[in-house]
C-alpha atoms as a PDB file:
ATOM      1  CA  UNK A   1     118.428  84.773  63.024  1.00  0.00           C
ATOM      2  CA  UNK A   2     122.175  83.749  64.853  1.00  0.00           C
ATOM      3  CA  UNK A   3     121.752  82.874  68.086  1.00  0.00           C
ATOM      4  CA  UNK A   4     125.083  84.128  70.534  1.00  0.00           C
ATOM      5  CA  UNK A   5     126.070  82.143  73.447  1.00  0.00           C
ATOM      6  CA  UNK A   6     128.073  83.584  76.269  1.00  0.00           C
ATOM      7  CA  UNK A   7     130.172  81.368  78.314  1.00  0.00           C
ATOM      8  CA  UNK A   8     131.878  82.028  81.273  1.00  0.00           C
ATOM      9  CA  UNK A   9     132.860  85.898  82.523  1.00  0.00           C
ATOM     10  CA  UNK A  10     130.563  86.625  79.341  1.00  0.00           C
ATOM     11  CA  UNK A  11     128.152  85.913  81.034  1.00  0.00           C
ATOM     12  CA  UNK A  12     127.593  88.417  83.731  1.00  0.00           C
ATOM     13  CA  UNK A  13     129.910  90.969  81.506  1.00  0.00           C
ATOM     14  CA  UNK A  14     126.995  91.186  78.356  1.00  0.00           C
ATOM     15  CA  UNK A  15     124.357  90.525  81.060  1.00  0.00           C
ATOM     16  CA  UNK A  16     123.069  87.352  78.892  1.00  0.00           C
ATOM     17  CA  UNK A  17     123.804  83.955  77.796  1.00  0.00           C
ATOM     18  CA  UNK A  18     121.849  83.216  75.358  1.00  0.00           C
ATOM     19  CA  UNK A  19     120.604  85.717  72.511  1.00  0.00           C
ATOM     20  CA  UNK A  20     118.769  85.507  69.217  1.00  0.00           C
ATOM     21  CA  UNK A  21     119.733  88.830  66.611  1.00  0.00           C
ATOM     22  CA  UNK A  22     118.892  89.428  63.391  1.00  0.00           C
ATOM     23  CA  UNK A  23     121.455  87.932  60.364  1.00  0.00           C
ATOM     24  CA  UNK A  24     124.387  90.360  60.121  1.00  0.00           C
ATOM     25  CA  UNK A  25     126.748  90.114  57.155  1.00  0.00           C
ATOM     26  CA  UNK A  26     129.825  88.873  59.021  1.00  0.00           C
ATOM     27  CA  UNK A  27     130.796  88.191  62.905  1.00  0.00           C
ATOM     28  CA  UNK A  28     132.473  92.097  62.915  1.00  0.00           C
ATOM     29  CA  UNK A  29     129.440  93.441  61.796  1.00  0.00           C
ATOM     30  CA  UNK A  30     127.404  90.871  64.105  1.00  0.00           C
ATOM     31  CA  UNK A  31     129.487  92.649  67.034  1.00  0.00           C
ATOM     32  CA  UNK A  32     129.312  96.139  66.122  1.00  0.00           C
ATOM     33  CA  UNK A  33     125.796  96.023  68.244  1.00  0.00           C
ATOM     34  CA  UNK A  34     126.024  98.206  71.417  1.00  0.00           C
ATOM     35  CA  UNK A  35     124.945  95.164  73.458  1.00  0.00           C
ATOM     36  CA  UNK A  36     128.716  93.698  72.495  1.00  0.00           C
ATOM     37  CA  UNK A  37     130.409  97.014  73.703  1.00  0.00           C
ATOM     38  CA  UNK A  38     132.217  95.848  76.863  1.00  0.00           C
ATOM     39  CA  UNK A  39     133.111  92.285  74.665  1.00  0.00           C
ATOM     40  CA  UNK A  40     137.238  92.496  75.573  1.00  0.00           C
ATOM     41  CA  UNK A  41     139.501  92.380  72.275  1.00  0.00           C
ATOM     42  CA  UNK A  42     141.058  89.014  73.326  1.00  0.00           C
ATOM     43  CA  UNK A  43     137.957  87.289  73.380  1.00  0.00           C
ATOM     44  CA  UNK A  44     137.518  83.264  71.601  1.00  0.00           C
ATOM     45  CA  UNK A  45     135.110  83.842  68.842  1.00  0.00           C
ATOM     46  CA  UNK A  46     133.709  80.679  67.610  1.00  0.00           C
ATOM     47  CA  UNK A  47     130.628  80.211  64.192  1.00  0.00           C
ATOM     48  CA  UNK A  48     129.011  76.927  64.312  1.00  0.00           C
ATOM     49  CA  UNK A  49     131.931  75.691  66.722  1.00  0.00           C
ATOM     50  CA  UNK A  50     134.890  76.296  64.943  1.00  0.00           C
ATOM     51  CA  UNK A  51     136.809  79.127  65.621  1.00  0.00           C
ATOM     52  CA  UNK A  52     136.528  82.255  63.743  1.00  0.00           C
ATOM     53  CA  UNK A  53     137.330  85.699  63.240  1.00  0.00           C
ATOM     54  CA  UNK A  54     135.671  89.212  62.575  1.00  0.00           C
ATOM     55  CA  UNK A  55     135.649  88.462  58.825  1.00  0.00           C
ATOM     56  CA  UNK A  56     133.723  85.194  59.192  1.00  0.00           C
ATOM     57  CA  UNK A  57     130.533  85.577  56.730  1.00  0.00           C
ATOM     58  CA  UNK A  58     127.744  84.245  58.903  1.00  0.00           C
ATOM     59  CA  UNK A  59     124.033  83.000  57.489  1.00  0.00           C
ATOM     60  CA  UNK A  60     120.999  82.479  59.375  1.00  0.00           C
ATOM     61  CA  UNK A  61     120.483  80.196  62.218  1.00  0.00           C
ATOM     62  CA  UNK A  62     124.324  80.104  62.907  1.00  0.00           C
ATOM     63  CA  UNK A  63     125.432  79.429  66.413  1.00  0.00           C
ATOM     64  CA  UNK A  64     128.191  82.649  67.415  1.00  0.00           C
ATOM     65  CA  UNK A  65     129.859  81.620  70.653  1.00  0.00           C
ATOM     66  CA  UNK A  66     132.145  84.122  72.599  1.00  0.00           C
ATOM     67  CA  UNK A  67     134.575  83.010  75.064  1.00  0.00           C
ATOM     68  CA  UNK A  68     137.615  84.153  77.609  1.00  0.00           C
ATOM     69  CA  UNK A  69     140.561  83.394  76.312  1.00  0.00           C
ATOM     70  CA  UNK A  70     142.040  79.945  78.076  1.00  0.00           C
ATOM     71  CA  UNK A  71     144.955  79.877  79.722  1.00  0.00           C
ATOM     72  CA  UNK A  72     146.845  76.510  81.435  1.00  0.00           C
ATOM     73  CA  UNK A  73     150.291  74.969  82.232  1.00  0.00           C
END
């Protein structure tokens, strides 16, 4: 199982904040479920708490975080 965390916007975007899925092969695949469809192109992706991309392999009980891009001065 990977469990995917939402943080801020994400949140109320996806409609959770927390979510257990089955193992998928890599993060792309991982977000190629429907519930991920209105997840913007720019978001942070982050495995285990490092960032990653789309081609991150991912193995079960990994942590998948998806965040808003950050933005400061």
């Amino acid at each position: 199982m990977i469990t995917v965390k939402c943080f801020a916007r994400y949140r109320a975007l996806l409609g959770f904040a927390d979510l257990e899925l089955p193992l998928a092969p890599t993060l792309g695949d991982l977000l190629k479920d429907a519930r991920f469809e209105a997840l913007p192109k720019d978001a942070l992706l982050a495995v285990n708490q490092s960032f990653a991309d789309q081609a991150t392999p991912l193995a079960d009980g990994d942590e998948v975080a998806l965040m808003p891009p950050v933005s400061g001065g």
